[in-house]
N, C-alpha and C. Protein backbone atom coordinates (compact mmCIF):
# COMPACT_ATOMS: atom_id res chain seq x y z
N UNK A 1 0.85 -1.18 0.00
CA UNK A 1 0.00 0.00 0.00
C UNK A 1 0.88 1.24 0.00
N UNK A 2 0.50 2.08 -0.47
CA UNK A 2 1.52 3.63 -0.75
C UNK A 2 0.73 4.49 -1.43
N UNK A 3 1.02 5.60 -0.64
CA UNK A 3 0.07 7.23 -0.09
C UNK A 3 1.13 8.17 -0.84
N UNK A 4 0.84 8.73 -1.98
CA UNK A 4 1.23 10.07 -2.78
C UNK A 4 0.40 10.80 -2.07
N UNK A 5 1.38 12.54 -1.69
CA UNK A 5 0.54 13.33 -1.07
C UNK A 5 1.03 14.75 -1.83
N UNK A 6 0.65 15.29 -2.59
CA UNK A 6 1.60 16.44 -3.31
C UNK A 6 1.24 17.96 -2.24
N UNK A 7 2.24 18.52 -2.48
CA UNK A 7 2.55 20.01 -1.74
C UNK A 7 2.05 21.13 -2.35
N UNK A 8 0.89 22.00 -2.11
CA UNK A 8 0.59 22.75 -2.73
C UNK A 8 -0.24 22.18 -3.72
N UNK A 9 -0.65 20.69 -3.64
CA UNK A 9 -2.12 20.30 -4.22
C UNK A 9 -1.99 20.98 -6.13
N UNK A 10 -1.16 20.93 -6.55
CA UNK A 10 -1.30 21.06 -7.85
C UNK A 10 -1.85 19.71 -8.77
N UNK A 11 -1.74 18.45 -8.48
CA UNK A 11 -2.70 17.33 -8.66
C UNK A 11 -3.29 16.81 -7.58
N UNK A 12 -4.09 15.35 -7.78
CA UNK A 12 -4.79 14.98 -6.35
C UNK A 12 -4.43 14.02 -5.88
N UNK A 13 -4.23 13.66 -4.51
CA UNK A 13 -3.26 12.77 -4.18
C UNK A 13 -4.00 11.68 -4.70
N UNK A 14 -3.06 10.59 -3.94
CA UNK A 14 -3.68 8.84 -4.57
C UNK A 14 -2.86 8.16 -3.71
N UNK A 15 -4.22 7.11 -3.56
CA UNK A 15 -3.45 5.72 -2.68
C UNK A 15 -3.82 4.73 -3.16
N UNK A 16 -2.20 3.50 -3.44
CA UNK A 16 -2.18 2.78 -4.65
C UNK A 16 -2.33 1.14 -3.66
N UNK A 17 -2.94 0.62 -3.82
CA UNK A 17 -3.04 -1.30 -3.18
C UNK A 17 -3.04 -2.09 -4.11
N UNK A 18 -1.95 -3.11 -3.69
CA UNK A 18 -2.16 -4.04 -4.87
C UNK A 18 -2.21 -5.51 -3.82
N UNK A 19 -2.63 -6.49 -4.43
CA UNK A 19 -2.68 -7.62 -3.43
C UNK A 19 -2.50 -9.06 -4.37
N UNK A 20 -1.64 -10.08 -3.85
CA UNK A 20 -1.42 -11.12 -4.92
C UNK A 20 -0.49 -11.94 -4.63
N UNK A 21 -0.13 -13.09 -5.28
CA UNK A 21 0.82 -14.27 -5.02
C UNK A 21 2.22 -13.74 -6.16
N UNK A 22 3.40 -14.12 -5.12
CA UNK A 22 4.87 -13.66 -5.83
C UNK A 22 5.50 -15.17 -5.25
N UNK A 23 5.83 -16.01 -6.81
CA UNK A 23 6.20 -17.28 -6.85
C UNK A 23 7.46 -17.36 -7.53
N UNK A 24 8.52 -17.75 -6.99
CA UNK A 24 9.44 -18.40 -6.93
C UNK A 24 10.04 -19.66 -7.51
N UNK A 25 10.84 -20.25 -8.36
CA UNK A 25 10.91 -21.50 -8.66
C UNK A 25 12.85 -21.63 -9.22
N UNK A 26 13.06 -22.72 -8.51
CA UNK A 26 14.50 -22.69 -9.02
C UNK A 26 14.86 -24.18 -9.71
N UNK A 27 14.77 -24.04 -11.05
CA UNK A 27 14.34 -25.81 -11.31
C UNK A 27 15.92 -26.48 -11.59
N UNK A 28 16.98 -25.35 -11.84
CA UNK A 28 18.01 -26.10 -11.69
C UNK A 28 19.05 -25.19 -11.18
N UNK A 29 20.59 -24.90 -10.46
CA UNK A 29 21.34 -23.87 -9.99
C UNK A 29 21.41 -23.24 -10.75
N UNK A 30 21.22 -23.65 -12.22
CA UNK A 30 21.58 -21.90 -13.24
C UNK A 30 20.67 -21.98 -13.78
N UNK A 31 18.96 -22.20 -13.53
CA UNK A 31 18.13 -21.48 -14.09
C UNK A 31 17.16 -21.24 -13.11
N UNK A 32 16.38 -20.26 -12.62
CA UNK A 32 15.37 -19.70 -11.75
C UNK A 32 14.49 -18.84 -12.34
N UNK A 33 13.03 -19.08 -12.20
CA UNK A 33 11.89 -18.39 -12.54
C UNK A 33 11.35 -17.07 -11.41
N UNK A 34 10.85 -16.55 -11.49
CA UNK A 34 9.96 -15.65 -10.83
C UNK A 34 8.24 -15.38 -11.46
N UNK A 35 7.26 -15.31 -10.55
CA UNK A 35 6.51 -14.33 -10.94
C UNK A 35 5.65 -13.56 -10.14
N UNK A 36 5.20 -12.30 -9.98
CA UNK A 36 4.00 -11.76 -9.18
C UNK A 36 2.94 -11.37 -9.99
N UNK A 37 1.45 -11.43 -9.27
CA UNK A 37 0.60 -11.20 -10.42
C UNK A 37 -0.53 -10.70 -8.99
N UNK A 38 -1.22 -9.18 -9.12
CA UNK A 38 -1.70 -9.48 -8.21
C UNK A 38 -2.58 -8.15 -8.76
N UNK A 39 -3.58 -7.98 -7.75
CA UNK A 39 -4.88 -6.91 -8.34
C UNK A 39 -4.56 -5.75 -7.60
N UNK A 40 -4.69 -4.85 -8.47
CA UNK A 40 -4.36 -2.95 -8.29
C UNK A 40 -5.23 -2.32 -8.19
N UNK A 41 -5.50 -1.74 -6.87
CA UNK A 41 -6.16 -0.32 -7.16
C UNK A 41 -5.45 0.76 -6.62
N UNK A 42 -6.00 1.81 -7.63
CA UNK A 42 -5.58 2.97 -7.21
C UNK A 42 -6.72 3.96 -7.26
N UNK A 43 -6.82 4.30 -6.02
CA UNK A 43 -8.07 5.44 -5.22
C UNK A 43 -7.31 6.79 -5.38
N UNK A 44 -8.37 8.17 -5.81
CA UNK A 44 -7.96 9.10 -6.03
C UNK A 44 -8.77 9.98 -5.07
N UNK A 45 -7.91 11.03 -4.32
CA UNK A 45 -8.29 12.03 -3.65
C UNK A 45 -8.57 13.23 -4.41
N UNK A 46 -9.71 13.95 -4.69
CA UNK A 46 -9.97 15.17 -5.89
C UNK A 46 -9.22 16.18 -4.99
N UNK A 47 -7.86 16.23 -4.69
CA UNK A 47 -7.64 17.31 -4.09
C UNK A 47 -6.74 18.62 -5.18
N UNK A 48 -6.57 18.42 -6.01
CA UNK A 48 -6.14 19.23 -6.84
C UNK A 48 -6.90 20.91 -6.72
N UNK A 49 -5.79 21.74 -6.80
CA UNK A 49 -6.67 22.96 -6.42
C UNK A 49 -7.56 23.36 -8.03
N UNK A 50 -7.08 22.77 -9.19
CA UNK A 50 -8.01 23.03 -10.19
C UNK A 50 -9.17 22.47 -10.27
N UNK A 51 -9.51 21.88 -9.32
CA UNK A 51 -10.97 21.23 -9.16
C UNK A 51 -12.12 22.38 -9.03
N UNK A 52 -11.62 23.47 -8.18
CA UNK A 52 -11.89 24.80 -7.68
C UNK A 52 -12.60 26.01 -8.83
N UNK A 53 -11.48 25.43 -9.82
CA UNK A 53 -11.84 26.84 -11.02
C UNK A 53 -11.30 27.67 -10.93
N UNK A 54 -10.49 28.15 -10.11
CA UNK A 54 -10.17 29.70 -9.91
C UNK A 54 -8.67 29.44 -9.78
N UNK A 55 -7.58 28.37 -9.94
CA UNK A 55 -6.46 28.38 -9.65
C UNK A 55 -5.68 27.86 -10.85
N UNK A 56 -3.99 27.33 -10.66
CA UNK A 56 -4.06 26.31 -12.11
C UNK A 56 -3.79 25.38 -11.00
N UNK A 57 -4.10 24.08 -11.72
CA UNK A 57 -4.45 22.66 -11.23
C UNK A 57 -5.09 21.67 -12.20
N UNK A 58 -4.45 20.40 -11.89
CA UNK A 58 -4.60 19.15 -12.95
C UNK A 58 -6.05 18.51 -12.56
N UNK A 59 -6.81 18.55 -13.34
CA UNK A 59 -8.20 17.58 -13.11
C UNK A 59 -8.07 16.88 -13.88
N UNK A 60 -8.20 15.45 -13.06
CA UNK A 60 -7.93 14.00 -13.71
C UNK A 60 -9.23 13.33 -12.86
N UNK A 61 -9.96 12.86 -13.20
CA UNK A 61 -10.63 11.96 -12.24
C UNK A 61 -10.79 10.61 -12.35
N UNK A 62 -9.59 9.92 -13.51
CA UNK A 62 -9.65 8.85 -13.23
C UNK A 62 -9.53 8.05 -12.32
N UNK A 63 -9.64 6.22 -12.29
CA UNK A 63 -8.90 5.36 -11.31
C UNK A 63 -8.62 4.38 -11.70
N UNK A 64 -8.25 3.47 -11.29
CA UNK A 64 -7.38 2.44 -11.93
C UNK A 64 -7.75 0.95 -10.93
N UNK A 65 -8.27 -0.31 -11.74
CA UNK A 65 -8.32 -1.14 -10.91
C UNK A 65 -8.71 -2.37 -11.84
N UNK A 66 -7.55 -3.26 -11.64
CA UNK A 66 -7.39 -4.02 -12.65
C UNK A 66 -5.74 -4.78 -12.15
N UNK A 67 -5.47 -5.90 -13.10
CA UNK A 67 -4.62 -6.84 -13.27
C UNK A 67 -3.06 -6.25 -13.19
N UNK A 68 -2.14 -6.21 -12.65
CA UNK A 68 -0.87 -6.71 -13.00
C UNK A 68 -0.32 -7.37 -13.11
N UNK A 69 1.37 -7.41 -13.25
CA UNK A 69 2.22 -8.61 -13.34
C UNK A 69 3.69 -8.40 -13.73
N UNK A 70 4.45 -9.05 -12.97
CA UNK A 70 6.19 -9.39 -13.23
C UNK A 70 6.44 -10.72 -13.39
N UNK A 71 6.88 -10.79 -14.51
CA UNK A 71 7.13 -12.33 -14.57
C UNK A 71 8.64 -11.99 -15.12
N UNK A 72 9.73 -12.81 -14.67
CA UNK A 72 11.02 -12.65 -14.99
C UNK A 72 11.88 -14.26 -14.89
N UNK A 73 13.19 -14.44 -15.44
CA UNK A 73 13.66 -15.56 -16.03
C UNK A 73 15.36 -14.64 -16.11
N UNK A 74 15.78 -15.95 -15.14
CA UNK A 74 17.63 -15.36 -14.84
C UNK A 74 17.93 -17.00 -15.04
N UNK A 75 19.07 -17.14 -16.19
CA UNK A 75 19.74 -18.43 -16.52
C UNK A 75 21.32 -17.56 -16.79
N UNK A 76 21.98 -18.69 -15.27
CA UNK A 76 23.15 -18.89 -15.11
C UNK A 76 23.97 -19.78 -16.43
N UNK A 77 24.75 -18.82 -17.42
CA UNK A 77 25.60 -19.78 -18.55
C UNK A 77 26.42 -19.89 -17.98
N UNK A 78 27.43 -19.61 -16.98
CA UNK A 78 28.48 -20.37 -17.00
C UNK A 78 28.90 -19.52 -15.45
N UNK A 79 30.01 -19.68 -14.90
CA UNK A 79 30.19 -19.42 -13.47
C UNK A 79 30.61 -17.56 -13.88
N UNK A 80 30.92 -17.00 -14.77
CA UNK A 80 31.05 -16.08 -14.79
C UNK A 80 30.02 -15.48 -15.66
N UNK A 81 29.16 -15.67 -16.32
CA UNK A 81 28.32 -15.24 -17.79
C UNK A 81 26.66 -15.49 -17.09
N UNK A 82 25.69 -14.21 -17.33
CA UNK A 82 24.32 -14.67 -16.90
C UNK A 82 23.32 -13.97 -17.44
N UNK A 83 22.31 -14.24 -17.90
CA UNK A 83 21.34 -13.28 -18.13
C UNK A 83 19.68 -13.37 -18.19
N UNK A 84 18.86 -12.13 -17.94
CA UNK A 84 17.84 -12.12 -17.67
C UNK A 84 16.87 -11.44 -18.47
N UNK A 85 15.87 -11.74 -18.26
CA UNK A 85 14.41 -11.44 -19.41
C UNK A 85 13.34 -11.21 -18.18
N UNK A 86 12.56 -9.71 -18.23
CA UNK A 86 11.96 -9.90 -17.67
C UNK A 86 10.35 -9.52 -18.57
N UNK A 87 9.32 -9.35 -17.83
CA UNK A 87 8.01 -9.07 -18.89
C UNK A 87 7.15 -8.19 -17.63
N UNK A 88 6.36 -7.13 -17.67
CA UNK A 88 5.56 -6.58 -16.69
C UNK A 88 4.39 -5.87 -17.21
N UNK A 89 3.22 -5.86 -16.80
CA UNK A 89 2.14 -4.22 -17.06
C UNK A 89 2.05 -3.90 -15.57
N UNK A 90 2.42 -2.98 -15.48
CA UNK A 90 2.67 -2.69 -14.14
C UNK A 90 1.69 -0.93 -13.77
N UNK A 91 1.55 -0.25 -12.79
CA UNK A 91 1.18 0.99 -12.63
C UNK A 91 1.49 1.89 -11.45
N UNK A 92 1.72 3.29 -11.82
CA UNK A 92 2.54 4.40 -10.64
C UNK A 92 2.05 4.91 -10.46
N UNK A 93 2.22 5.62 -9.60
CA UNK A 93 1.75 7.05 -9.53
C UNK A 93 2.47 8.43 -11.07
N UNK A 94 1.30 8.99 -11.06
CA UNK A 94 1.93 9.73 -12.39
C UNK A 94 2.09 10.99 -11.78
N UNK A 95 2.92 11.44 -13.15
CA UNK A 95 3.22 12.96 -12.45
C UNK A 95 2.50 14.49 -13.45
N UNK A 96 1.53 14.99 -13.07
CA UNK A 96 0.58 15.15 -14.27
C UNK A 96 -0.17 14.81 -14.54
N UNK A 97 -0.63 13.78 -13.55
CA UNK A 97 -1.81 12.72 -13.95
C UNK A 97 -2.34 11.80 -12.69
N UNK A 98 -3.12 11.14 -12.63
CA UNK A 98 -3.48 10.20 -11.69
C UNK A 98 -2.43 8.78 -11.07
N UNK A 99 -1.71 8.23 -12.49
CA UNK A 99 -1.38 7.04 -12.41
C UNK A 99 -0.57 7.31 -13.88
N UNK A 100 0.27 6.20 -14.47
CA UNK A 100 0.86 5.70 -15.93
C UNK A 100 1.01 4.33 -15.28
N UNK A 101 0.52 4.55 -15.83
CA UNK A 101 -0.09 2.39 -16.85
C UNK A 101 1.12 2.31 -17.63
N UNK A 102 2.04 0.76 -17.47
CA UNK A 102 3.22 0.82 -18.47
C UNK A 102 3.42 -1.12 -19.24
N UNK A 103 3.27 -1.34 -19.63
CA UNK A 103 4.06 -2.43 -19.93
C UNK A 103 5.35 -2.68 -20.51
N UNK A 104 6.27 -3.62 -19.74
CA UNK A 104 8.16 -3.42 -20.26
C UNK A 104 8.53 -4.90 -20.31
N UNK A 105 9.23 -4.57 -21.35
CA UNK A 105 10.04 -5.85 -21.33
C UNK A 105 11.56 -5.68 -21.37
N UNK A 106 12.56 -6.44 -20.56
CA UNK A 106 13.70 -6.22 -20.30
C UNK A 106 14.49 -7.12 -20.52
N UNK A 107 15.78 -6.93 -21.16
CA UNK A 107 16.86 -7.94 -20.94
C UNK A 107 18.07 -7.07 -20.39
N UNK A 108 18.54 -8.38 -19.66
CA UNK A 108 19.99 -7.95 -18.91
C UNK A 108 21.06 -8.96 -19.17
N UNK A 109 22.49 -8.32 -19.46
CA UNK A 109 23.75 -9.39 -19.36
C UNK A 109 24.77 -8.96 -18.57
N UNK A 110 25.36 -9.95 -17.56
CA UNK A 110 25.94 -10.02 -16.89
C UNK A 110 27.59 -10.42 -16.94
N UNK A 111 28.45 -9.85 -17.02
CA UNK A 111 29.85 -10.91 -17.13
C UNK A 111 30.85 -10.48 -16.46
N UNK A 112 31.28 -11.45 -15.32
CA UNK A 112 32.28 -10.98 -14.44
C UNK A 112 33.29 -11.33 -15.09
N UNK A 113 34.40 -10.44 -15.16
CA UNK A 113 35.79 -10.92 -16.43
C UNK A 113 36.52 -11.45 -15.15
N UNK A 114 36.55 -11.37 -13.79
CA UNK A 114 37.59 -11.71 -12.99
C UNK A 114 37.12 -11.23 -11.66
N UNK A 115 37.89 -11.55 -10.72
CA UNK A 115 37.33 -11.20 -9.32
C UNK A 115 37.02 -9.75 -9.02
N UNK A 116 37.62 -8.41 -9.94
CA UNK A 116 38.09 -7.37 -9.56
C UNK A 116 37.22 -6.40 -10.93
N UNK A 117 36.88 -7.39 -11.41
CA UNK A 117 36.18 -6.19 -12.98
C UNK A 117 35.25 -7.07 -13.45
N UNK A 118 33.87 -6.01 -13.85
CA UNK A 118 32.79 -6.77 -14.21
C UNK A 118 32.01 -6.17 -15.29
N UNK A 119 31.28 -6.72 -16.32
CA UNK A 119 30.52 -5.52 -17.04
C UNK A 119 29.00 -6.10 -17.18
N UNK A 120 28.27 -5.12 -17.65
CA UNK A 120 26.66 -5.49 -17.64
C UNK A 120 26.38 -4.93 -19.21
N UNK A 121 25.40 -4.89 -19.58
CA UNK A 121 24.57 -4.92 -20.61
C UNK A 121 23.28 -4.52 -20.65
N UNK A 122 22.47 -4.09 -21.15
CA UNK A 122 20.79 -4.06 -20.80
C UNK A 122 20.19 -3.58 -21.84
N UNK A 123 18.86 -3.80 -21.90
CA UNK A 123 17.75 -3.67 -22.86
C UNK A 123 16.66 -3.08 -22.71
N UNK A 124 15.98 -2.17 -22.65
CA UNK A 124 14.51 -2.00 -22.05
C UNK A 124 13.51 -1.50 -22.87
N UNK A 125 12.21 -1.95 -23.01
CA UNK A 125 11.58 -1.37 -23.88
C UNK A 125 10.37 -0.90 -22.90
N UNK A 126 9.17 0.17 -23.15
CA UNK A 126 8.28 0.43 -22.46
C UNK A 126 7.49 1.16 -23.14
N UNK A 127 5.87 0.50 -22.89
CA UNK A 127 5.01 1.50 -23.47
C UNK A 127 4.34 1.70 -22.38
N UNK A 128 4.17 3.11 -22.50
CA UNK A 128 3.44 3.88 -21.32
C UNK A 128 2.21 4.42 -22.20
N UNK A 129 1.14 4.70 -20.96
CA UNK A 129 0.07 5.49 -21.01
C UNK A 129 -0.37 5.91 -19.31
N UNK A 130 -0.47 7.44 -20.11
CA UNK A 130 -0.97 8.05 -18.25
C UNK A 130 -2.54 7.86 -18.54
N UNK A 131 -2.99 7.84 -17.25
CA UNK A 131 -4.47 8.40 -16.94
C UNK A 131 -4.94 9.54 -18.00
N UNK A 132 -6.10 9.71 -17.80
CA UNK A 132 -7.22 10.19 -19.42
C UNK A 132 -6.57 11.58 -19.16
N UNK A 133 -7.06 12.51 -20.03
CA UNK A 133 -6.66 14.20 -20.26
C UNK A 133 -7.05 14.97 -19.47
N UNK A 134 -6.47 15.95 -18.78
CA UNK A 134 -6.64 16.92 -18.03
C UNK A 134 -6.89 18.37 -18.06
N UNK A 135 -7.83 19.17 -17.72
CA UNK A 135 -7.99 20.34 -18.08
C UNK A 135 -7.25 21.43 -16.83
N UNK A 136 -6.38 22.26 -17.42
CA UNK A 136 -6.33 23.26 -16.41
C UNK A 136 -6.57 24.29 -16.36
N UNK A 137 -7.16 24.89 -15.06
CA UNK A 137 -7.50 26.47 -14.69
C UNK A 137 -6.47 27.47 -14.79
N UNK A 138 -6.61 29.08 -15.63
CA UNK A 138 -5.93 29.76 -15.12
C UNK A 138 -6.23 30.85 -14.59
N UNK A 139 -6.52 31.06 -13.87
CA UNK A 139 -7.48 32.62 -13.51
C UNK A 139 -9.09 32.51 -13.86
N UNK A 140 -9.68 33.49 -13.99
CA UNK A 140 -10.78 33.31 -14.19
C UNK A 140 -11.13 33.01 -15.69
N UNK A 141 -10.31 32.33 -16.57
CA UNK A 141 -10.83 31.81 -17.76
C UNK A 141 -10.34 30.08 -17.60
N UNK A 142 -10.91 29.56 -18.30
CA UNK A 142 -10.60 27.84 -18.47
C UNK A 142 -9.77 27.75 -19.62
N UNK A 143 -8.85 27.44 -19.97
CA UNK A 143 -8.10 26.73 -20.76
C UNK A 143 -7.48 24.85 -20.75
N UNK A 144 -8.05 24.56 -21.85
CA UNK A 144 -7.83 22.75 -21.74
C UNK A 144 -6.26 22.58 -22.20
N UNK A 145 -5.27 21.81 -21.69
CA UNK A 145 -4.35 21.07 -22.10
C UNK A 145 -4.60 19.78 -21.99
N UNK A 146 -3.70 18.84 -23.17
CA UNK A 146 -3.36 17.79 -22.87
C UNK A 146 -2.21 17.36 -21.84
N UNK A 147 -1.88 17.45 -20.83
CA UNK A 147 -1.20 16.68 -19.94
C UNK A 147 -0.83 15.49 -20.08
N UNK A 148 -2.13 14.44 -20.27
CA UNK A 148 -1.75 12.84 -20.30
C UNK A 148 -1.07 12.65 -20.96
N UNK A 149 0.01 11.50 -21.23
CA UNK A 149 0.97 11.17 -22.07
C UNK A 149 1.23 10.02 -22.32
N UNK A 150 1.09 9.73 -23.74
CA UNK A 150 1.44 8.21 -24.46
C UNK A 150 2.40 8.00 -25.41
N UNK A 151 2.64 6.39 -25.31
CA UNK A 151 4.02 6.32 -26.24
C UNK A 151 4.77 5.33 -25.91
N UNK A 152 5.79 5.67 -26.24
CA UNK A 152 7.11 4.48 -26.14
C UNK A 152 8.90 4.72 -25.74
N UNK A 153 9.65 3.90 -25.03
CA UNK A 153 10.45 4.10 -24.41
C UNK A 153 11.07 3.30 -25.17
N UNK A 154 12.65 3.33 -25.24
CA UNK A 154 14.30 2.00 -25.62
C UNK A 154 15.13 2.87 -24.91
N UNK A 155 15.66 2.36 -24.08
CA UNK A 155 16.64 2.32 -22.78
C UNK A 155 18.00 1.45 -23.29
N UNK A 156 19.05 1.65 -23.91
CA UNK A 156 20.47 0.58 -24.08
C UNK A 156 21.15 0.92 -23.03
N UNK A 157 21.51 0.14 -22.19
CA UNK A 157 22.71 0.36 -20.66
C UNK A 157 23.56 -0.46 -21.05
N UNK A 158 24.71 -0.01 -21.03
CA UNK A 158 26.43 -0.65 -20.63
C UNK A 158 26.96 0.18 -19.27
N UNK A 159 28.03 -0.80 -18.93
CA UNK A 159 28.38 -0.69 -17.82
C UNK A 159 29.25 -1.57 -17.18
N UNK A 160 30.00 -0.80 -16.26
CA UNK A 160 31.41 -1.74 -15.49
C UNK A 160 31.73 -1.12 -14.19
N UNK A 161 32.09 -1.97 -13.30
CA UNK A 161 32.27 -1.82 -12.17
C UNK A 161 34.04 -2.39 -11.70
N UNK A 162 33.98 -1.92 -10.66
CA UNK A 162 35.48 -2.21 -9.92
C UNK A 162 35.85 -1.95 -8.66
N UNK A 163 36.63 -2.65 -7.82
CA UNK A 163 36.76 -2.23 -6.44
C UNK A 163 38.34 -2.01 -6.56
N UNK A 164 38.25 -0.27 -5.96
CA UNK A 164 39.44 -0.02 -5.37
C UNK A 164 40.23 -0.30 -4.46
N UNK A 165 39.38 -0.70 -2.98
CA UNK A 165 39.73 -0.92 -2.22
C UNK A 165 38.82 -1.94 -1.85
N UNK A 166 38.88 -3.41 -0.67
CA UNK A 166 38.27 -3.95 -0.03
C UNK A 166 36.73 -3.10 0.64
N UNK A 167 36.71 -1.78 0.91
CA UNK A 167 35.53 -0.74 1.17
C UNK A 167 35.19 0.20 0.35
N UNK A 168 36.19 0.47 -0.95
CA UNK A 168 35.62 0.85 -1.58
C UNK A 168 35.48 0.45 -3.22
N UNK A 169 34.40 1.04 -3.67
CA UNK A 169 33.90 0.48 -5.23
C UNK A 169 33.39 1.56 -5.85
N UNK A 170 33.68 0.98 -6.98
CA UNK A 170 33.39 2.04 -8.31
C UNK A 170 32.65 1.67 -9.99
N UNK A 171 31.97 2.95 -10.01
CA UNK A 171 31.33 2.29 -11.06
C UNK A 171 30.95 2.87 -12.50
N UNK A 172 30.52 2.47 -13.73
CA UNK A 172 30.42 3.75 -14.64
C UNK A 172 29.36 2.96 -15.63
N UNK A 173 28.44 3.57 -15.75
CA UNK A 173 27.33 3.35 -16.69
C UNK A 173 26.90 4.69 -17.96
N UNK A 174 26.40 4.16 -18.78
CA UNK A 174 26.02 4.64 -19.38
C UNK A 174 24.45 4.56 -20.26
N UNK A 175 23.85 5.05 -20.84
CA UNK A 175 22.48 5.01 -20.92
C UNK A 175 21.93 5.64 -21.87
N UNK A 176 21.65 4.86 -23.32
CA UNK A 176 20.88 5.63 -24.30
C UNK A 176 19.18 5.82 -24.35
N UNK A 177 18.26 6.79 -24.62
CA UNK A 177 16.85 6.97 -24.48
C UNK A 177 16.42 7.38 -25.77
N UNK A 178 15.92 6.32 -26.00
CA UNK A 178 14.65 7.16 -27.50
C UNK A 178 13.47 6.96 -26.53
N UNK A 179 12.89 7.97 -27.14
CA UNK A 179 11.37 8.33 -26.43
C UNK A 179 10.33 9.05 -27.87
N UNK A 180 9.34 8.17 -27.55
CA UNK A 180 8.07 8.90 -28.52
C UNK A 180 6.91 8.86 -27.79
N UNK A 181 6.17 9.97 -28.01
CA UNK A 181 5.56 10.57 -27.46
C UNK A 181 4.41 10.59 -28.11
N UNK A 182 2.85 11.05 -28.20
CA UNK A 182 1.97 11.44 -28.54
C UNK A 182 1.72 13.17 -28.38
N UNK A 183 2.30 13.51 -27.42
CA UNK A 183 2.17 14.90 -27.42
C UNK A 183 3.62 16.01 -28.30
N UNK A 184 3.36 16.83 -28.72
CA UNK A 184 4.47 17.34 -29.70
C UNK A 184 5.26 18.18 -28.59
N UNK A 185 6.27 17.68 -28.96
CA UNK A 185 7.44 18.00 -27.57
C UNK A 185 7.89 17.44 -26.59
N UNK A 186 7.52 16.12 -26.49
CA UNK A 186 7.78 15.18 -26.02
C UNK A 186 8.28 14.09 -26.34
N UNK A 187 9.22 14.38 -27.64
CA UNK A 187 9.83 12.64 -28.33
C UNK A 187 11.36 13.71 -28.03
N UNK A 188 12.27 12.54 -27.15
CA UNK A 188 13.55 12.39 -27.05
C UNK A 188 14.40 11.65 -27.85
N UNK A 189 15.73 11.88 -28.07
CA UNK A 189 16.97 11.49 -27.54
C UNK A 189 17.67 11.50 -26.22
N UNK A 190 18.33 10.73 -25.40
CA UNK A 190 18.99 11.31 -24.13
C UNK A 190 20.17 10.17 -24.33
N UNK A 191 21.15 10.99 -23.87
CA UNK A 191 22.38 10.61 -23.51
C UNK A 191 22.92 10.57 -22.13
N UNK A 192 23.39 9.62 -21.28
CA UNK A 192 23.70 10.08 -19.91
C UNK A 192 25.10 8.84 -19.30
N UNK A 193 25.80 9.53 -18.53
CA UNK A 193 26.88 8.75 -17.92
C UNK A 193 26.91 8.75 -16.60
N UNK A 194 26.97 7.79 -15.60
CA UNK A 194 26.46 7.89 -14.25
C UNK A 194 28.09 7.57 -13.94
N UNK A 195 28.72 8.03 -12.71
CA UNK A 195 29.51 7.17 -11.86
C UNK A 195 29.54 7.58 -10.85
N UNK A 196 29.53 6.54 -10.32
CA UNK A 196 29.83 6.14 -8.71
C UNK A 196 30.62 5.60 -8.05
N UNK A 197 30.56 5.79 -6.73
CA UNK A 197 31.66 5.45 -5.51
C UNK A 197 30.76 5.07 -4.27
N UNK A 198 31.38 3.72 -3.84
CA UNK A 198 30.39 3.57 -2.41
C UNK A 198 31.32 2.79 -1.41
């Protein structure tokens, strides 16, 4: 269960429950299943101050209540080599909106070259859809936007890690984004390089 509460009420909060069986199966040391599958709702508080008329604020009054699911698949090739597939329709809290509804499918590769250096791989695809369209207030006239947002995500991750020391580690990823959108101004490129120390 989990309570979104926004500051200054520019959308309306929401509290999201989901309830269900998360199964497990390991049918041999290098291959293991997963899955969760369980029922969602998400309850909406009209607290948005555009409910009002007289402010700006997101009116959404959808809700959401219906099916999810993670089902995922990790096969061990060899003592150093591994990789995973996962599958989901899953749902969030949105930002702009009530909720985004997404379904993804993922692959991951794994390969430790040696005790001291390792690299990864990844795949992600995602189609999203937020909650229905929203109108907002600005003053004493009404003006409609589209807010909600639909479309599609590809995520490519590489990446390598290393320990400097016995306490400390290091790391460097990288991360390509195509994004399409339904709304005009909203289809990406992104480029990004993360590193870390812990």
């Amino acid at each position: 269960h989990s309570i979104s509460e926004y500051q200054g009420n520019l959308q309306n909060d929401t509290q999201q429950s989901s309830i269900g069986p998360l199964v497990a199966w390991h049918p041999t040391e290098y291959l293991s299943f997963s899955a969760q599958v369980g029922y969602t709702v998400v309850a909406v508080d009209q607290t948005s101050i555009g409910n009002t008329g007289s402010a700006l604020g997101v009116i959404d009054t959808s809700e959401f209540a219906g099916l999810t699911y993670q089902l995922g698949v990790v096969h061990r090739i060899n003592k150093s080599m591994s990789h995973s597939l996962s599958v989901g329709n899953l749902v969030n809290s949105g930002l702009g909106s009530n909720y985004t509804e997404s379904f993804t499918v993922g692959y991951g590769f794994q390969w430790t070259l040696n005790e001291r250096i390792g690299f990864n791989l990844g795949a992600n695809y995602t189609n999203f859809k937020q909650s229905s369209a929203q109108r907002v207030y600005i003053g004493p006239l009404t003006r409609e936007f589209q807010f909600s947002d639909a479309g599609d995500s590809v995520v490519l991750t590489a990446g390598t890690g290393y320990p400097f020391t016995r306490k400390l580690h290091g790391s460097l990823q990288y991360s390509h984004q195509i994004r399409t959108s339904d709304r005009s101004n909203f289809s990406y490129n992104a480029n990004s390089v993360t590193k870390a120390a812990a």
